[in-house]
C-alpha atoms as a PDB file:
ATOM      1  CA  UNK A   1      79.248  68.167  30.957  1.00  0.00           C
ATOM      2  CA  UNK A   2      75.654  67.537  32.477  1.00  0.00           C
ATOM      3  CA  UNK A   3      74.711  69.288  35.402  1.00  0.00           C
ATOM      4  CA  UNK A   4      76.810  72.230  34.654  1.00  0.00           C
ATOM      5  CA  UNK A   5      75.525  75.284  33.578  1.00  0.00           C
ATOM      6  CA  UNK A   6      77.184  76.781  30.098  1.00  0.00           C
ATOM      7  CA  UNK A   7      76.025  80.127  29.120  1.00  0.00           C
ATOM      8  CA  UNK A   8      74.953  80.625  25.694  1.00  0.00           C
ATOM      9  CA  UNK A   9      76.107  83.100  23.641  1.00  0.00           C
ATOM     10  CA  UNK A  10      72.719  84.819  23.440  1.00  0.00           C
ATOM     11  CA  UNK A  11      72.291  84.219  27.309  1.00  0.00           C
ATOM     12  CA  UNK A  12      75.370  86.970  27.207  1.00  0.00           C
ATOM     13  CA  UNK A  13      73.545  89.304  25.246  1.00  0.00           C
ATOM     14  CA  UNK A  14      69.992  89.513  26.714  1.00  0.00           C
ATOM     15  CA  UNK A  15      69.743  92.886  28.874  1.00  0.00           C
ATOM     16  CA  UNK A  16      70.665  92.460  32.350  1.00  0.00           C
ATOM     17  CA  UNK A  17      67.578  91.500  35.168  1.00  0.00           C
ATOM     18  CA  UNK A  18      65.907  94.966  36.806  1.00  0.00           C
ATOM     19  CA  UNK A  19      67.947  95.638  39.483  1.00  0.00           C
ATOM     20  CA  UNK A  20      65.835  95.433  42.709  1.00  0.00           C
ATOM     21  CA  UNK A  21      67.231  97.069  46.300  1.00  0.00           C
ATOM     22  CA  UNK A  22      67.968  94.256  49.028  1.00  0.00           C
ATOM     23  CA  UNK A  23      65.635  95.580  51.236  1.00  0.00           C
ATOM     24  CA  UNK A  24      62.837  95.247  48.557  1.00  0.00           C
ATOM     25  CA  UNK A  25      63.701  91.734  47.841  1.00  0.00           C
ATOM     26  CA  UNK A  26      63.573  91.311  51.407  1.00  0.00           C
ATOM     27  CA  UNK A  27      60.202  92.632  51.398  1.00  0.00           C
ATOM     28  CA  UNK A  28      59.130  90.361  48.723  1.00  0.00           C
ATOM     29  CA  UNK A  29      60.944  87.191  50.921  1.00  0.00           C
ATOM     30  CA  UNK A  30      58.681  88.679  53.721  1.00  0.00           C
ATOM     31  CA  UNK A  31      55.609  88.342  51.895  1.00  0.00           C
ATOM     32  CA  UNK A  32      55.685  85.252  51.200  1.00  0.00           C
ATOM     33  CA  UNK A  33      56.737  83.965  54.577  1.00  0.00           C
ATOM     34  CA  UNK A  34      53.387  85.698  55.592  1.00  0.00           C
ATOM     35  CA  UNK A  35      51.547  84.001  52.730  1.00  0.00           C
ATOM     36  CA  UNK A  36      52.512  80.853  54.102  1.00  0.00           C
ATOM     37  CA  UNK A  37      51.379  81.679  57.518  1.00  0.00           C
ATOM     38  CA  UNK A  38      55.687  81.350  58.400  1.00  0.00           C
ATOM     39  CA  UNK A  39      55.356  84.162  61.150  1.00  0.00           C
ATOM     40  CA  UNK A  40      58.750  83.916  62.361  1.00  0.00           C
ATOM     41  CA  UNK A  41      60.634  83.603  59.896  1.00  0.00           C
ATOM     42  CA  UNK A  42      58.352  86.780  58.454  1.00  0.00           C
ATOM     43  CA  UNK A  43      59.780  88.428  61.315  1.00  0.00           C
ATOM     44  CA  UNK A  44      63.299  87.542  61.544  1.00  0.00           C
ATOM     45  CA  UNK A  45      62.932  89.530  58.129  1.00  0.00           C
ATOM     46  CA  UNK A  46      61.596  92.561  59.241  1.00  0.00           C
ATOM     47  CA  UNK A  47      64.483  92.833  61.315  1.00  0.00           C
ATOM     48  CA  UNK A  48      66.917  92.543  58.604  1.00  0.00           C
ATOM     49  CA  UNK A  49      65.394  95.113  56.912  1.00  0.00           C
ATOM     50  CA  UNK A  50      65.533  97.394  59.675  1.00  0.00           C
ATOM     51  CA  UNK A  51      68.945  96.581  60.443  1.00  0.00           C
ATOM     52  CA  UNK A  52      69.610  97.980  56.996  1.00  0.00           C
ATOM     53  CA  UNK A  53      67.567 100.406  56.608  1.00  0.00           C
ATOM     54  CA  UNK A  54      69.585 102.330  60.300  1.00  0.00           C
ATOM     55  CA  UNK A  55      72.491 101.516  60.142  1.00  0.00           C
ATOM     56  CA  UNK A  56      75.094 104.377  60.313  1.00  0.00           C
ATOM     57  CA  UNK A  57      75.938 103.455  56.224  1.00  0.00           C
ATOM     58  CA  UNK A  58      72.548 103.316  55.234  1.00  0.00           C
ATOM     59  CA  UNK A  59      70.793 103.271  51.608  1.00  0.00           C
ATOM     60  CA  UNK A  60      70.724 106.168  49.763  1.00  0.00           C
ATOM     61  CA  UNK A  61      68.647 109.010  51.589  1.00  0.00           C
ATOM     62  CA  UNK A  62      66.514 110.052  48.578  1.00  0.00           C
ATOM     63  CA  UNK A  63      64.560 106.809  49.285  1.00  0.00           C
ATOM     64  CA  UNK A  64      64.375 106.633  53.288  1.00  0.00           C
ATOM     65  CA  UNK A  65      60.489 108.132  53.394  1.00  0.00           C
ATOM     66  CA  UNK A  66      59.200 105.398  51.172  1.00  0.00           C
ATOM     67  CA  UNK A  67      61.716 102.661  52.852  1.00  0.00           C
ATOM     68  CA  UNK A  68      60.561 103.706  56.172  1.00  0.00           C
ATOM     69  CA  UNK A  69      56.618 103.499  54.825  1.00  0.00           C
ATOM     70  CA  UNK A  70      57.289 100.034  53.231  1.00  0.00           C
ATOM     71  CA  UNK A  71      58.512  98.989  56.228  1.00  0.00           C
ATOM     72  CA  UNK A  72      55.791 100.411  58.514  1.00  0.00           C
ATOM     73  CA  UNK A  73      53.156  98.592  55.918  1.00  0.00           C
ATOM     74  CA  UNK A  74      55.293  95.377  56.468  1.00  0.00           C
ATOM     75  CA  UNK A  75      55.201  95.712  60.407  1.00  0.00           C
ATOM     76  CA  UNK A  76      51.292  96.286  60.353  1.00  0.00           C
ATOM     77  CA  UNK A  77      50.941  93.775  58.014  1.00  0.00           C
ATOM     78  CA  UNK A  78      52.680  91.114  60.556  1.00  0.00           C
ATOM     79  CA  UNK A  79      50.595  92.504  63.364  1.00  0.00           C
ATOM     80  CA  UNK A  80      47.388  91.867  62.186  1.00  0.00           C
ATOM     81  CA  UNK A  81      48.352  88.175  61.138  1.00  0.00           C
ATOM     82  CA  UNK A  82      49.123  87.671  64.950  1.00  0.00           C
ATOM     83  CA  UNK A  83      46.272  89.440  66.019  1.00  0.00           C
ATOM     84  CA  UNK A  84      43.249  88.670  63.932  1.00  0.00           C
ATOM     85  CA  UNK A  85      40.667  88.839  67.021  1.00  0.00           C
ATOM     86  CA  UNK A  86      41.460  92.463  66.681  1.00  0.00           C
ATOM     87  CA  UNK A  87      40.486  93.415  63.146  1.00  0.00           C
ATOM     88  CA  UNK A  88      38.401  96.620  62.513  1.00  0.00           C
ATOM     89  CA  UNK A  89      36.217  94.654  59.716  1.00  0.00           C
END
């Protein structure tokens, strides 16, 4: 049937993808938003990410420090694409 996909049988036995954390593939959507100069939508994904990061079932506490820095990088990152009059360079 064209158009519809049929696994192979060796598509079954590759390993499976690295398994990435929602709020880093977030990140990664984030990104790119800035690298296209998409500011909102760059923020409307920060605030995913913080939703998940604090909410009362968060991730796994043994990676909140470098979650929370990632997402403090993220934020600073944004700011300085909205304010690039205010550079230190």
């Amino acid at each position: 049937m064209e158009g519809v996909y049929e696994p192979r049988f060796d598509d079954q036995l590759s390993p499976p993808a690295r398994k990435r954390r929602l709020t880093d593939k977030i990140l990664v959507s984030f990104h790119q938003a800035c690298d296209q100069g998409d500011l909102e939508s760059a923020r409307a994904l920060l605030a995913i990410v913080e939703k998940l990061l604090f909410r009362p079932i968060a991730l796994p506490r043994d990676n909140l420090r470098k979650n929370r820095e990632s997402l403090v990088a993220a934020y600073e990152r944004l700011w300085m694409l909205q304010h690039p009059e205010k550079r230190d360079d």
